[in-house]
C-alpha atoms as a PDB file:
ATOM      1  CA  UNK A   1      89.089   1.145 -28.295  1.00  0.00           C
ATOM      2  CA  UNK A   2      87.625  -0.580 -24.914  1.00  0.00           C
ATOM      3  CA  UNK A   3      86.846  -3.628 -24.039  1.00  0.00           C
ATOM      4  CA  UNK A   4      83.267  -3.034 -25.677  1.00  0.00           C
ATOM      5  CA  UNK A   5      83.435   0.100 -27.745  1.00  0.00           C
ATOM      6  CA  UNK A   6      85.004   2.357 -30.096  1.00  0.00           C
ATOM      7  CA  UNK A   7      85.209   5.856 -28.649  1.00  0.00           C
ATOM      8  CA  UNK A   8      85.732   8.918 -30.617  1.00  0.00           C
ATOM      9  CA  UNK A   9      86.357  12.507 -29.429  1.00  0.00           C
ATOM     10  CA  UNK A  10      83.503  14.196 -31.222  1.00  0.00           C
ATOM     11  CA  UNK A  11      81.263  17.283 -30.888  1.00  0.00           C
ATOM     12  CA  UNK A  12      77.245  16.339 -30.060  1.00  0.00           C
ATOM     13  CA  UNK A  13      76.281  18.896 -32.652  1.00  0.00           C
ATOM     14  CA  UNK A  14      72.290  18.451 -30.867  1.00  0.00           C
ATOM     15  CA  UNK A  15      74.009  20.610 -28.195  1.00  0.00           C
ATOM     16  CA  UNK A  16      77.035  22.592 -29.139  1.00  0.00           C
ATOM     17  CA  UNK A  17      77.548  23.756 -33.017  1.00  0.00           C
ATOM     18  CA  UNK A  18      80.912  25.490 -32.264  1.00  0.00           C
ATOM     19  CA  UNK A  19      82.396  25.633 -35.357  1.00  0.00           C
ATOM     20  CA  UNK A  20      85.429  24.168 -36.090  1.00  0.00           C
ATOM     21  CA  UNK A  21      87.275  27.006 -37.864  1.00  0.00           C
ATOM     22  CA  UNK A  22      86.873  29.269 -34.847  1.00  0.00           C
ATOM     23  CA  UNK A  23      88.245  27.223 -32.206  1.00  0.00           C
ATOM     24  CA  UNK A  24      92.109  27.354 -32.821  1.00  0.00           C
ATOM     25  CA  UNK A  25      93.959  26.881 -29.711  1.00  0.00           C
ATOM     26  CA  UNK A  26      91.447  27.630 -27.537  1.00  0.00           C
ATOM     27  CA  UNK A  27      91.188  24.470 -25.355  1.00  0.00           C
ATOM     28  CA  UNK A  28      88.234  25.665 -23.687  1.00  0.00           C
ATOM     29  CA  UNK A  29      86.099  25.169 -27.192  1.00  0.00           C
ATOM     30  CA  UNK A  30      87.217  21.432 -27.232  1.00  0.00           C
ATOM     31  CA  UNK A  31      84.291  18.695 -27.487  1.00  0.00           C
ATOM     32  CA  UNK A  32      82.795  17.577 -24.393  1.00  0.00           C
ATOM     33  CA  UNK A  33      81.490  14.450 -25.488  1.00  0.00           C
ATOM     34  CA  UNK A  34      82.973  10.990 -26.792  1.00  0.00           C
ATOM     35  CA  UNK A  35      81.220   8.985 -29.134  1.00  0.00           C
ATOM     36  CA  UNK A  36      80.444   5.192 -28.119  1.00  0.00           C
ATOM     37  CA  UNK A  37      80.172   2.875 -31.021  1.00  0.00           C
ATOM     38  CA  UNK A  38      79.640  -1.157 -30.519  1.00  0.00           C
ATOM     39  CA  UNK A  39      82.654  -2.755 -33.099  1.00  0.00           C
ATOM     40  CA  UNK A  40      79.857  -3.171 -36.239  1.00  0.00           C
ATOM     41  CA  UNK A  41      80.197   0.791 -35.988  1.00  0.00           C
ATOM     42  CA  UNK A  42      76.396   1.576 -34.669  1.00  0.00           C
ATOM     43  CA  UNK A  43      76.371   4.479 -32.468  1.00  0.00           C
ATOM     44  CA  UNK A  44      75.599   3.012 -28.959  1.00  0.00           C
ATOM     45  CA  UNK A  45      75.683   6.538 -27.021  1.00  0.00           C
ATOM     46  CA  UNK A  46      76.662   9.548 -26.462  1.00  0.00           C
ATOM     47  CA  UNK A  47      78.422  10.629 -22.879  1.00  0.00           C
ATOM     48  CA  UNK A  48      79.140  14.285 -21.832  1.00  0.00           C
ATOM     49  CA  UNK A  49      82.170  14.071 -19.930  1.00  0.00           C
ATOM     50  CA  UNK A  50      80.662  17.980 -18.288  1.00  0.00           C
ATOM     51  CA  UNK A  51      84.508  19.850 -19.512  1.00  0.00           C
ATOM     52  CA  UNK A  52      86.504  20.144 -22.687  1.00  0.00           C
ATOM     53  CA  UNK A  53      88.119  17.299 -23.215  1.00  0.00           C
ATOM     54  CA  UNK A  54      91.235  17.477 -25.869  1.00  0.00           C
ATOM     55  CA  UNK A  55      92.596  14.139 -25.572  1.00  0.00           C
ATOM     56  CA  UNK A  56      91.613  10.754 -24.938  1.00  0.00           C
ATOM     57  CA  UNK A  57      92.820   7.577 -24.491  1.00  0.00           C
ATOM     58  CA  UNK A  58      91.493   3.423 -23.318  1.00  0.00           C
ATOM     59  CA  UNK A  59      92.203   0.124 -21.922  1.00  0.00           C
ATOM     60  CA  UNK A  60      91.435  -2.375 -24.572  1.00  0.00           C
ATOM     61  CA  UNK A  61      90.645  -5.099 -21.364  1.00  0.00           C
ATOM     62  CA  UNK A  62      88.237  -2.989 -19.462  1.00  0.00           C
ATOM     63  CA  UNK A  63      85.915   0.558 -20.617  1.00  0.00           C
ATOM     64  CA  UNK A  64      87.821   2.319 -18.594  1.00  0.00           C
ATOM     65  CA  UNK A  65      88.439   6.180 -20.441  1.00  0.00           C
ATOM     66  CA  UNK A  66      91.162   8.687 -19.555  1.00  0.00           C
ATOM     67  CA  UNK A  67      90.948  12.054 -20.669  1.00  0.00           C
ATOM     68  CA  UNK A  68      92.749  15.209 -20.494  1.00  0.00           C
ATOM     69  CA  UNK A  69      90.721  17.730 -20.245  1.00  0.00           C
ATOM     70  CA  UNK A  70      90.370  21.628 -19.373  1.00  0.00           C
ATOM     71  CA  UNK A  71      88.577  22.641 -15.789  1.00  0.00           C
ATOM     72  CA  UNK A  72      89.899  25.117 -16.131  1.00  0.00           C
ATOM     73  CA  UNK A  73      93.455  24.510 -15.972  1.00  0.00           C
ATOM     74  CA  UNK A  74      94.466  20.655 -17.647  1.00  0.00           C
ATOM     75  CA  UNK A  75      93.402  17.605 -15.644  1.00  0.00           C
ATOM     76  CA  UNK A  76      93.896  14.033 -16.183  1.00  0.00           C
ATOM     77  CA  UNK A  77      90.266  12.080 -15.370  1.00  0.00           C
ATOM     78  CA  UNK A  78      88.754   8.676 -15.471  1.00  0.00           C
ATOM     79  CA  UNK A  79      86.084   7.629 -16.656  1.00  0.00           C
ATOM     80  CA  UNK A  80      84.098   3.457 -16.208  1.00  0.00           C
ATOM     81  CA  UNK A  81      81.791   3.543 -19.424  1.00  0.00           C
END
């Protein structure tokens, strides 16, 4: 949770229908996209973060997002929603 938003680590289906079964531990298959919901739980948008992101984390005062991600070895980025 941000400041404005609920973010969830999910896969845009509309672009990438990976399916779940096949990716295992294959961090490169990860979502790329987070999920950006106003707190009544509407979908706001949608933001492709561009690399496989396997964890995330916020700060509630701010939108900022951290993410560790794959490019192609693991990398900690930041991200002002």
């Amino acid at each position: 949770m941000s400041k404005d938003f609920i973010i969830t680590l999910q896969r845009d289906r509309r672009k990438d229908d990976t399916d779940e079964s096949t990716v295992g531990r294959d961090a490169s298959k990860c979502p790329h996209t987070v999920f950006l919901y106003d707190y009544d739980g509407n979908l706001v948008k949608i933001v492709d973060l561009g690399i496989p992101v396997m964890r995330i984390a916020s700060e509630e005062q701010s939108n900022t997002l951290y993410a560790i991600g794959v490019n192609p070895d693991f990398v900690l980025v930041k991200y002002e929603l």
